[in-house]
C-alpha atoms as a PDB file:
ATOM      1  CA  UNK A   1     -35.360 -24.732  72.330  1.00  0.00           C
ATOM      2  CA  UNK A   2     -37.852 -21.905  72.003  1.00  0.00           C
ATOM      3  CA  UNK A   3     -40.313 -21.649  75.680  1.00  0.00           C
ATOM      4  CA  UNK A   4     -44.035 -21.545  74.310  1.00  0.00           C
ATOM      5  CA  UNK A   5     -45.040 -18.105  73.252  1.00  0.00           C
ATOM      6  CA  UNK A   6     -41.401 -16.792  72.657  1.00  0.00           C
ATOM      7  CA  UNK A   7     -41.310 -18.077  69.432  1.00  0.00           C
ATOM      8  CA  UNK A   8     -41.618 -14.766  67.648  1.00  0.00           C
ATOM      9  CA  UNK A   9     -38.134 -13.843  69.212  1.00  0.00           C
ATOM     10  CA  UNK A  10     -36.728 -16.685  66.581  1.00  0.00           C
ATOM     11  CA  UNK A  11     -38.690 -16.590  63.586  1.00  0.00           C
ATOM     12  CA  UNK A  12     -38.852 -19.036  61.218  1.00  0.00           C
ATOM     13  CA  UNK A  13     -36.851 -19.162  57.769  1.00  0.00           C
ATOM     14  CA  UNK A  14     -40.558 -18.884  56.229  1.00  0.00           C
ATOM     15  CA  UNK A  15     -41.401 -15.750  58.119  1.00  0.00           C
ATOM     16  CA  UNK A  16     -38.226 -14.083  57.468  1.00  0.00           C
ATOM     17  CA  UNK A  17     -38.546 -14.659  53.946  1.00  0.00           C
ATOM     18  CA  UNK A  18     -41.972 -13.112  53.710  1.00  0.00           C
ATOM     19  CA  UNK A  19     -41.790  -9.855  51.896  1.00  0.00           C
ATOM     20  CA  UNK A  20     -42.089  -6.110  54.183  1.00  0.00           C
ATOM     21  CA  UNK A  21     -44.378  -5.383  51.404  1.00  0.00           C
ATOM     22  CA  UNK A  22     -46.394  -8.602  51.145  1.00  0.00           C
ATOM     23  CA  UNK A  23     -50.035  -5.627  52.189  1.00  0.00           C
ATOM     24  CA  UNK A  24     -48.804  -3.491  49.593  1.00  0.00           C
ATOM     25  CA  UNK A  25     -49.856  -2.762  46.022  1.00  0.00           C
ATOM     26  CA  UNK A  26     -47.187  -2.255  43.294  1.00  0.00           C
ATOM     27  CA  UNK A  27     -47.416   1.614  43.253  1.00  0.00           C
ATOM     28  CA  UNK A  28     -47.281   1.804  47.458  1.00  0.00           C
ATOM     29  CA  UNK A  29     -43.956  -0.280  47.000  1.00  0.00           C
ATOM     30  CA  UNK A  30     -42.858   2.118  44.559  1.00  0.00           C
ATOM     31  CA  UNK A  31     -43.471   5.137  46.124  1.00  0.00           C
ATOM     32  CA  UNK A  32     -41.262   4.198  49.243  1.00  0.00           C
ATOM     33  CA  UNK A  33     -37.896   5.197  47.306  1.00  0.00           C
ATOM     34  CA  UNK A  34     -39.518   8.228  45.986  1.00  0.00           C
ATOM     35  CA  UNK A  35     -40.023  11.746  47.860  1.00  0.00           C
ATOM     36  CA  UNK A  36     -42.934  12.232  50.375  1.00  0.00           C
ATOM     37  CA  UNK A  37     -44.777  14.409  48.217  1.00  0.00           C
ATOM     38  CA  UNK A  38     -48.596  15.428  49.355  1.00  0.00           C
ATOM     39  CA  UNK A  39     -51.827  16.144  46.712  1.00  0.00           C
ATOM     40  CA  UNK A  40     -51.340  19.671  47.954  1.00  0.00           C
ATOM     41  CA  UNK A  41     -48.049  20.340  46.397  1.00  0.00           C
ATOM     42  CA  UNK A  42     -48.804  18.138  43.109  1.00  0.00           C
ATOM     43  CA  UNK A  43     -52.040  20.226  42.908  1.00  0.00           C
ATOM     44  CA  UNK A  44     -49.872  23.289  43.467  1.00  0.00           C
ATOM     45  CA  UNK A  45     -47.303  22.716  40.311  1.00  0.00           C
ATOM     46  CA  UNK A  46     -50.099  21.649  38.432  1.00  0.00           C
ATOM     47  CA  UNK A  47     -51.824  25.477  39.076  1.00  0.00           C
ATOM     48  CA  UNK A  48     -48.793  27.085  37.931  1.00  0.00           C
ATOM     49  CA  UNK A  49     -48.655  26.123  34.869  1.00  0.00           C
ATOM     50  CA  UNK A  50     -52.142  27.399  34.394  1.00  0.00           C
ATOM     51  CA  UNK A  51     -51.899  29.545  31.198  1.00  0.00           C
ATOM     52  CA  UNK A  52     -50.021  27.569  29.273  1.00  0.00           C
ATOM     53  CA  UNK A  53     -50.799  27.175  25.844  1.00  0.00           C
ATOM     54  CA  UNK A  54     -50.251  25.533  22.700  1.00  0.00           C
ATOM     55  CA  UNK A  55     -49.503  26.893  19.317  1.00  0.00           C
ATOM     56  CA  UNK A  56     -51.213  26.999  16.265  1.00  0.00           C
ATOM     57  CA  UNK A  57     -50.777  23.625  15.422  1.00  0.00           C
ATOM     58  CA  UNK A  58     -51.653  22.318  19.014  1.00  0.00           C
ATOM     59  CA  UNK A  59     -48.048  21.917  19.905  1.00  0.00           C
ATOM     60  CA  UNK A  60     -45.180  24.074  21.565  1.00  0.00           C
ATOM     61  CA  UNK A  61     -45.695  23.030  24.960  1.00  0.00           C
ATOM     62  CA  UNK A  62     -43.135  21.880  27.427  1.00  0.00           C
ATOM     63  CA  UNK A  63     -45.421  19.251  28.644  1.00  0.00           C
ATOM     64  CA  UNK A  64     -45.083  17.686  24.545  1.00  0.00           C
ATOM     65  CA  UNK A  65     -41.184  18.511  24.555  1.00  0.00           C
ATOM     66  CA  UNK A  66     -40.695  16.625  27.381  1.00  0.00           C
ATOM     67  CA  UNK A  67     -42.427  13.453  26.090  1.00  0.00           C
ATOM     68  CA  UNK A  68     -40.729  13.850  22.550  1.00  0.00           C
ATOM     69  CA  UNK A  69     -37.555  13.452  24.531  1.00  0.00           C
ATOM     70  CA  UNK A  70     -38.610  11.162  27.406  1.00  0.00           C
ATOM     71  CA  UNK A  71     -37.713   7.212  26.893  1.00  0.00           C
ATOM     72  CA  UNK A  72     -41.575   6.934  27.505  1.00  0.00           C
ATOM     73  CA  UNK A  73     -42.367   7.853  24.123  1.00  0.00           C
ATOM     74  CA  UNK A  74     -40.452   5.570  22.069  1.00  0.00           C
ATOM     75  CA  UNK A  75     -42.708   3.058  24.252  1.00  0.00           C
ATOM     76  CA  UNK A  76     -45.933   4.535  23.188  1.00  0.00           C
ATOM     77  CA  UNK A  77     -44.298   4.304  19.899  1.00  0.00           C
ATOM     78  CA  UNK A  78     -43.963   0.624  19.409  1.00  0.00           C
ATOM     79  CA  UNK A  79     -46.891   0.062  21.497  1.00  0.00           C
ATOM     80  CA  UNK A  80     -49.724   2.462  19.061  1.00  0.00           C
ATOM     81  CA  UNK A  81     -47.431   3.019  16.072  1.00  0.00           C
ATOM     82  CA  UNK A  82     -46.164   6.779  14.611  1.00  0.00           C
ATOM     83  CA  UNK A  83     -42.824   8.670  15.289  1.00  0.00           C
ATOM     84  CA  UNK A  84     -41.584  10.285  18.817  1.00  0.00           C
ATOM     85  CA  UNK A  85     -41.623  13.865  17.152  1.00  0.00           C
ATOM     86  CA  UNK A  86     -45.832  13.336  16.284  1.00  0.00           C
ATOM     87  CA  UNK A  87     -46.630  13.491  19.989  1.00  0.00           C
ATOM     88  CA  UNK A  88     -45.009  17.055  19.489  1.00  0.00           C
ATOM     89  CA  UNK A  89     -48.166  18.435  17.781  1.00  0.00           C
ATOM     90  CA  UNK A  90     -50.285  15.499  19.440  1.00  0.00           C
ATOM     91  CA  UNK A  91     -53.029  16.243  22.035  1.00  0.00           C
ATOM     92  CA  UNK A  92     -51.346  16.562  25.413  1.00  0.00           C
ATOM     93  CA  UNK A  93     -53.629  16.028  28.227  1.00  0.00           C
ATOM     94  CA  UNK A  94     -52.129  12.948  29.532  1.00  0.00           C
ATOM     95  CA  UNK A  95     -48.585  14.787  28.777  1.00  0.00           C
ATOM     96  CA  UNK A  96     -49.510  17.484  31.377  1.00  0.00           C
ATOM     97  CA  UNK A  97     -50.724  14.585  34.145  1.00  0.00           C
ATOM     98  CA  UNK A  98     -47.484  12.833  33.560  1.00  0.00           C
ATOM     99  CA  UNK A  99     -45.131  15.581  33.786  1.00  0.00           C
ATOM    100  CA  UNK A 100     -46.311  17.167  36.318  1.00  0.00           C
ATOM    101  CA  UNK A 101     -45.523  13.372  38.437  1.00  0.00           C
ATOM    102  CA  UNK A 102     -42.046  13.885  36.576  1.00  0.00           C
ATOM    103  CA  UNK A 103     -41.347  17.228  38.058  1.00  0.00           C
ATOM    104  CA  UNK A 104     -42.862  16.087  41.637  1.00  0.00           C
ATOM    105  CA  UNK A 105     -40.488  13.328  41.904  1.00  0.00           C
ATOM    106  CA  UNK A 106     -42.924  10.695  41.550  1.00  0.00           C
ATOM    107  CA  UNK A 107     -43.754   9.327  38.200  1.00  0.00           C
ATOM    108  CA  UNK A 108     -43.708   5.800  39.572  1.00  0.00           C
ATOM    109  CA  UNK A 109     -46.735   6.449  41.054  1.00  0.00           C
ATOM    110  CA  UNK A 110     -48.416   8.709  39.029  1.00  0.00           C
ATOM    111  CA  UNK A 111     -47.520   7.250  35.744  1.00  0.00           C
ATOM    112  CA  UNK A 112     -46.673   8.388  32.541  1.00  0.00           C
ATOM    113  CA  UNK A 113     -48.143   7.966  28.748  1.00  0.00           C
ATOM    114  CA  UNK A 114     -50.037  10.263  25.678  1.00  0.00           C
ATOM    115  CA  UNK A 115     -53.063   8.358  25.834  1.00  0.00           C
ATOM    116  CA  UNK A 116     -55.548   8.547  28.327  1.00  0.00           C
ATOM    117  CA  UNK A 117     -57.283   5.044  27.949  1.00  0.00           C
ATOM    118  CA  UNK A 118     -53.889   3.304  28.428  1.00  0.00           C
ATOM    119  CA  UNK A 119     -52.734   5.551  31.389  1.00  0.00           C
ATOM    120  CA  UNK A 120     -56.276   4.579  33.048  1.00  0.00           C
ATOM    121  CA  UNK A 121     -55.735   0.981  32.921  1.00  0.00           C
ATOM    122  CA  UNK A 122     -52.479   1.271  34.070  1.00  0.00           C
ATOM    123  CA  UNK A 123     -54.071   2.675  37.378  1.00  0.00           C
ATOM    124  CA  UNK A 124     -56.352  -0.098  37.109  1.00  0.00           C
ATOM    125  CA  UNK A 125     -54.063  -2.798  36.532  1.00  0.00           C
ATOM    126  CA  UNK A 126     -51.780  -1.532  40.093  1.00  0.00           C
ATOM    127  CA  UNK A 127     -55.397  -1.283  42.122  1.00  0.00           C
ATOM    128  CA  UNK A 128     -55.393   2.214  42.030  1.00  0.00           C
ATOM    129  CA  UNK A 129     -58.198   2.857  40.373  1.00  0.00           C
ATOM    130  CA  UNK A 130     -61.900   3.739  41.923  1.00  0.00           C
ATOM    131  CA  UNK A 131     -64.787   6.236  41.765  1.00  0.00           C
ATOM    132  CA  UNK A 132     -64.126   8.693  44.141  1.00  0.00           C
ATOM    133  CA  UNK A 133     -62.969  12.638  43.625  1.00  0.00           C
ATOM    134  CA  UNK A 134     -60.147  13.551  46.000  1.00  0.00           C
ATOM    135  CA  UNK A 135     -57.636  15.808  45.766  1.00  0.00           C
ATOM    136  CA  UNK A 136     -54.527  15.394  43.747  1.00  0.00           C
ATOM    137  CA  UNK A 137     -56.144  12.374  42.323  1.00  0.00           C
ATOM    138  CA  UNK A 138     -56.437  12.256  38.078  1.00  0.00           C
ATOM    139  CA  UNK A 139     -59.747  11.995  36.939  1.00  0.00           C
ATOM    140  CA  UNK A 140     -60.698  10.834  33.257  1.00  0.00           C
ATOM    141  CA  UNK A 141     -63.433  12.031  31.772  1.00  0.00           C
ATOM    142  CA  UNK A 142     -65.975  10.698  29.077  1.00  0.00           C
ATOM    143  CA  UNK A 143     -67.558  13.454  26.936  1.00  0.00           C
ATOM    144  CA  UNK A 144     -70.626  11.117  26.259  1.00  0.00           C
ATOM    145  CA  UNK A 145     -70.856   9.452  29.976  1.00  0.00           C
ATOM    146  CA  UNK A 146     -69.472   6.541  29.442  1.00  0.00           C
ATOM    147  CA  UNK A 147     -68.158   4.597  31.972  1.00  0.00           C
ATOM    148  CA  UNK A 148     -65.813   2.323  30.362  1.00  0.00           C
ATOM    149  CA  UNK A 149     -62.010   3.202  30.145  1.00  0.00           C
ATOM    150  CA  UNK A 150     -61.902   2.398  26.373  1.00  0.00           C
ATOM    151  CA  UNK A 151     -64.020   5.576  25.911  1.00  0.00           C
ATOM    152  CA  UNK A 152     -62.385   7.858  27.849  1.00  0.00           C
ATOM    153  CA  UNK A 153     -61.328  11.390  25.753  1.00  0.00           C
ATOM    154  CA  UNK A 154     -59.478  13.811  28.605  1.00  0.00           C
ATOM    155  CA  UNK A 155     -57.445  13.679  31.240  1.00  0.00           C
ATOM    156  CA  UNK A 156     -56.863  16.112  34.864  1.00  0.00           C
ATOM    157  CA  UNK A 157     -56.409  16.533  37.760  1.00  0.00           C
ATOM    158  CA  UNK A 158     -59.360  16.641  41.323  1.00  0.00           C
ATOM    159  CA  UNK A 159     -58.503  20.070  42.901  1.00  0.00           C
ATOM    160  CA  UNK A 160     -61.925  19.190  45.009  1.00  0.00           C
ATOM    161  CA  UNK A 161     -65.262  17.809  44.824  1.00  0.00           C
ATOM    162  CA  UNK A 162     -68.116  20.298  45.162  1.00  0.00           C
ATOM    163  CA  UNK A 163     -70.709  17.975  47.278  1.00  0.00           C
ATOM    164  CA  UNK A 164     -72.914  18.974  44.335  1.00  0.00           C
ATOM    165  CA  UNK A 165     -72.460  16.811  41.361  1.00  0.00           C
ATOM    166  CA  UNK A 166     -69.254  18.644  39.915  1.00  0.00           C
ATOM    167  CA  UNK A 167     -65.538  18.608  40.871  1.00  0.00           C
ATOM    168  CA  UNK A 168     -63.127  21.174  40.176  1.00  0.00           C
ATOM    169  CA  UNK A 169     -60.076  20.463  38.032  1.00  0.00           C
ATOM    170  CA  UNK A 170     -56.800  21.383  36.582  1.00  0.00           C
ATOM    171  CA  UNK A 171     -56.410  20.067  33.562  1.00  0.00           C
ATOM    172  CA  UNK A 172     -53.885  20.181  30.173  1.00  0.00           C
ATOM    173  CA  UNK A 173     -55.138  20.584  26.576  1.00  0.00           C
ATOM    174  CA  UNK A 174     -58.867  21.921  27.615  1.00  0.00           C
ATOM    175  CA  UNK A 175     -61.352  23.198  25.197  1.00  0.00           C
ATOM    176  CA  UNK A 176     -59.250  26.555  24.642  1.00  0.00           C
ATOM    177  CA  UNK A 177     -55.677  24.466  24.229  1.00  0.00           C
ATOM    178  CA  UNK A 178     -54.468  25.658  27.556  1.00  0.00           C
ATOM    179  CA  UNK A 179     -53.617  24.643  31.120  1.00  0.00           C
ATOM    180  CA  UNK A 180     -56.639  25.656  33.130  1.00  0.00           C
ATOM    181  CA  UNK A 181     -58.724  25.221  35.902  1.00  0.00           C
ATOM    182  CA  UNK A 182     -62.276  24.194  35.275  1.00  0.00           C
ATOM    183  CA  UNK A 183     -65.473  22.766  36.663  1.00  0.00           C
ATOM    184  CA  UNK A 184     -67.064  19.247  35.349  1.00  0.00           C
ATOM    185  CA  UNK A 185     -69.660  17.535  35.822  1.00  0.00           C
ATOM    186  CA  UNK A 186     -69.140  13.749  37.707  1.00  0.00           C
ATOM    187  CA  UNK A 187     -71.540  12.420  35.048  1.00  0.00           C
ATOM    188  CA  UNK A 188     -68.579  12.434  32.314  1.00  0.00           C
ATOM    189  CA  UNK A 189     -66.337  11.273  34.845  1.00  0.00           C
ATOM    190  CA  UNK A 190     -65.256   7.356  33.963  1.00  0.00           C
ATOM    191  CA  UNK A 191     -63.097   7.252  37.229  1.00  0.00           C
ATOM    192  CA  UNK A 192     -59.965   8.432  39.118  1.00  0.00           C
ATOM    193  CA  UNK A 193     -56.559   7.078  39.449  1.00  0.00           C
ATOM    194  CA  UNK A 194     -55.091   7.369  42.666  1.00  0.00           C
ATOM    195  CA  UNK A 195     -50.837   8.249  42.753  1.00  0.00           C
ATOM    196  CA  UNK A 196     -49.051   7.448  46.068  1.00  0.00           C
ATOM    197  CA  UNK A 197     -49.204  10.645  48.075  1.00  0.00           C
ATOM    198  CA  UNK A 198     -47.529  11.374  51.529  1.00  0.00           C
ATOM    199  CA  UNK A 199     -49.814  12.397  54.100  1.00  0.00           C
END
């Protein structure tokens, strides 16, 4: 028989059973198979690919190619309707966030879709979701300052925030059709979705 106040050296079929991850949201479980990757380097493949740009018809990108071919879009597909080979010419903001997690190693955490409103939620859904800029987190934007979810338009990444109403981003698909960095505003931002990151 266990002495009083040794009992934790023979613990009880209900504490053994109790999961390691019982604290832990969905995408914090997820990320401990993945590769300790920090907002630094995520930040860092996102800047190279500043330049990038699409064609004439808004397409060409690799970001596009890779979601034509990814499993992801025939999800999208039978979730909002069209053809895998549309989101070749579609607008690719979201495409950018979510390959750049692909190439990192951790899509699990970061997520991956074409449209902005439904890659939101799904931050929101895993309790990752909140209204402050820091780094390496992906920020959605609202042209008109909305702050609902179902009105967001774009889709980038926090390289900082500026302490004076703006942050500064790298984002797919701006303006120009490119991968750039920019400066916004924190009035059009809706919120932030927050990936797993080491460190």
């Amino acid at each position: 028989a266990d002495t009083p106040g040794q009992s934790h050296l023979n613990p009880s079929p209900a504490e053994v059973a109790q999961p390691v991850n019982a604290n832990k949201t969905p995408l914090q479980a997820a990320a401990e198979g993945l590769p300790k990757v920090t907002a630094a380097q995520v930040l860092d493949l996102a800047a190279k690919q500043v330049g990038i740009s699409e064609n004439s018809q808004g397409g060409g990108t690799k970001f596009q190619s890779w979601y034509v071919a990814s499993p992801r879009a025939k999800e999208t597909v039978a979730r909002d309707g069209g053809s895998p080979r549309a989101y070749a010419n579609a607008p690719w903001c979201a495409m950018f966030v979510s390959w750049v997690g692909e190439q990192a190693g951790i899509r699990p955490t970061m997520g991956w879709d074409a449209y902005t409103v439904a890659h939101a939620q799904w931050f929101k859904d895993n309790k990752h979701w909140g209204t402050t800029a820091k780094p390496g987190a992906v920020v959605y934007f609202d042209w008109n300052g909305g702050k609902r979810i179902s009105g967001i338009d774009h889709v980038g990444f926090v390289k900082k925030d500026n302490g004076d109403g703006t942050i500064s981003t790298i984002e797919g698909n701006t303006g120009n059709g490119k991968v750039e960095h920019r400066v916004r505003p924190k009035s059009q931002v809706v919120g932030y979705g927050y990936p797993v990151y080491a460190g």
